[in-house]
Protein backbone atom coordinates (compact mmCIF):
# COMPACT_ATOMS: atom_id res chain seq x y z
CA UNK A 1 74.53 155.13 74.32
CA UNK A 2 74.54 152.47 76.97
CA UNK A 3 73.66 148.90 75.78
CA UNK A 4 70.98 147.36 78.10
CA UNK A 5 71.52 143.44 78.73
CA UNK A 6 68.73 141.56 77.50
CA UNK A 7 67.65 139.03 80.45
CA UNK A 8 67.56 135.12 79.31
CA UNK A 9 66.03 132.22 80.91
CA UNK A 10 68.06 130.27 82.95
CA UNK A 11 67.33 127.62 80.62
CA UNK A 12 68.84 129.32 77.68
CA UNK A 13 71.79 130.58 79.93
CA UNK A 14 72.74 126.92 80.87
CA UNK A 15 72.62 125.56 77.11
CA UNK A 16 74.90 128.05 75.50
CA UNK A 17 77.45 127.53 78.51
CA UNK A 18 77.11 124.06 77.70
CA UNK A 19 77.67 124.57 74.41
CA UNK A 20 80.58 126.74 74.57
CA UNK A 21 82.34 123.94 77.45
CA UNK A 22 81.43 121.28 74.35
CA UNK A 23 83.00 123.60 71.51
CA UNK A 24 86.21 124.50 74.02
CA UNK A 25 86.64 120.92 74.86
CA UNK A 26 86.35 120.05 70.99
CA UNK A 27 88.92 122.69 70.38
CA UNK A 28 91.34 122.05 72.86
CA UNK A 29 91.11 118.17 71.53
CA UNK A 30 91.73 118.95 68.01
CA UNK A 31 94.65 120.67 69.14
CA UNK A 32 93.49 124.09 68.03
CA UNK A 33 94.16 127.33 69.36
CA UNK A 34 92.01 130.22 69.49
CA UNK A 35 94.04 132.14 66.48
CA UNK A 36 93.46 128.71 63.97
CA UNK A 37 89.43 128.49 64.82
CA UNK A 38 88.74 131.76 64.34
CA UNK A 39 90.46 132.38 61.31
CA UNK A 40 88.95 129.01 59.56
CA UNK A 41 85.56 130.32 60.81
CA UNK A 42 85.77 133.45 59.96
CA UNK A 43 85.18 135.10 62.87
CA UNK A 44 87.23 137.35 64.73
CA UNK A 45 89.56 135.55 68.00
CA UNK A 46 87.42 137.69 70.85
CA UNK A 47 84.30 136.43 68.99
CA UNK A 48 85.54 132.20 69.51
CA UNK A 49 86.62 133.25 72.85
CA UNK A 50 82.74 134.74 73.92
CA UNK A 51 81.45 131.75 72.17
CA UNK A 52 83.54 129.58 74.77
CA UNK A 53 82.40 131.54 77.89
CA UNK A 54 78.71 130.95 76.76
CA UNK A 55 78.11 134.26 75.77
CA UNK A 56 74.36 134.39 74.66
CA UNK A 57 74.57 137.40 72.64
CA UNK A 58 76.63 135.83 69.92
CA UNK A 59 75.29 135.43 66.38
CA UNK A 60 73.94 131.79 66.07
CA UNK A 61 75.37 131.27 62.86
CA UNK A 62 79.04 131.56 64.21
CA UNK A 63 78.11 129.64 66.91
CA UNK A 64 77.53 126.89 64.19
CA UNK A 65 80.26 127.13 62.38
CA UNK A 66 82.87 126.79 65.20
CA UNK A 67 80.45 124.17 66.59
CA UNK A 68 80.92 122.33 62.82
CA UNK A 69 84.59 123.27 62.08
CA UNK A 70 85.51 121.28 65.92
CA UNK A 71 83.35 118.61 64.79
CA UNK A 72 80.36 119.56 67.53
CA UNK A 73 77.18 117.80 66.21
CA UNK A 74 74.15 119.58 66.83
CA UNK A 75 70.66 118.08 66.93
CA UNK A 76 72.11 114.83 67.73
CA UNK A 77 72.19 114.71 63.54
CA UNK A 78 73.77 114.19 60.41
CA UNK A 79 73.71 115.65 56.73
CA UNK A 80 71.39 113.58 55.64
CA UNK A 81 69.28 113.65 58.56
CA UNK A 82 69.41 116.88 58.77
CA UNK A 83 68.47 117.72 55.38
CA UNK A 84 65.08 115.18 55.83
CA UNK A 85 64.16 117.27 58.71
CA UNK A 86 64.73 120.69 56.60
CA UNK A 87 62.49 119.46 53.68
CA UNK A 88 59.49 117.68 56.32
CA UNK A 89 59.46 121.67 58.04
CA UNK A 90 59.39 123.25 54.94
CA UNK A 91 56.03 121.17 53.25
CA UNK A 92 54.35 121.55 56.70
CA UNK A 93 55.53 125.29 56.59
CA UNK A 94 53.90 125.76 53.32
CA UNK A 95 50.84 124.37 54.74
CA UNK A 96 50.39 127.14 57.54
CA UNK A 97 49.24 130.60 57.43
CA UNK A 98 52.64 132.96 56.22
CA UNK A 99 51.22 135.63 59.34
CA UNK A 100 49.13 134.98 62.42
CA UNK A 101 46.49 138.49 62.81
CA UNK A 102 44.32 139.06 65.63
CA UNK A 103 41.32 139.91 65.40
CA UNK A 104 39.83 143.29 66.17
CA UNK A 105 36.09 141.97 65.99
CA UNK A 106 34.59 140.97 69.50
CA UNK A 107 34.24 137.12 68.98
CA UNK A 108 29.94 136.27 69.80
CA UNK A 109 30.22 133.09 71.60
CA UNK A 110 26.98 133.85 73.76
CA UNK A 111 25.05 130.79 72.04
């Protein structure tokens, strides 16, 4: 079965090859080669290697751990800042609807 390449915005394009050039330029700084990131994240050589290039398709959670384990701060952020902006999402999340529905009704705004 052929996979179909999902399009992305240029937007989104441009900020995970930025990314990758920041996590590259960490690793290459740290002295690290491709072999040591991968194995202390985990992840598989071709996988840090795709994250470089900017690949889009790559699962955002090993894009955070390379991005952590070369010491690239996301979110301009630290623990503790980080963990304050986790708990002030989470009480406004509570707050909101769990599902948004349409609704199938005709709304009568003829006043």
């Amino acid at each position: 079965m052929a996979k179909t390449m999902r399009p992305y915005s240029r937007y989104g394009r441009e900020a995970t090859v930025l990314l990758g050039q920041l996590i590259r330029l960490a690793r290459i700084s740290r002295k690290l080669t491709h072999e040591e990131l991968a194995e202390r994240a985990g992840v598989s050589r071709g996988l840090v290697h795709r994250i470089e290039k900017g690949d889009p398709g790559c699962a955002i959670g090993a894009v955070f751990e390379v991005a952590a384990i070369v010491g690239v701060r996301l979110f301009d952020a630290d623990q503790s800042t980080l963990a304050t902006g986790i708990a002030a999402n989470t009480a406004m999340l509570t707050l909101l609807p769990r599902a948004i529905r349409t609704s199938d009704k005709p709304v009568k705004d003829d006043f």
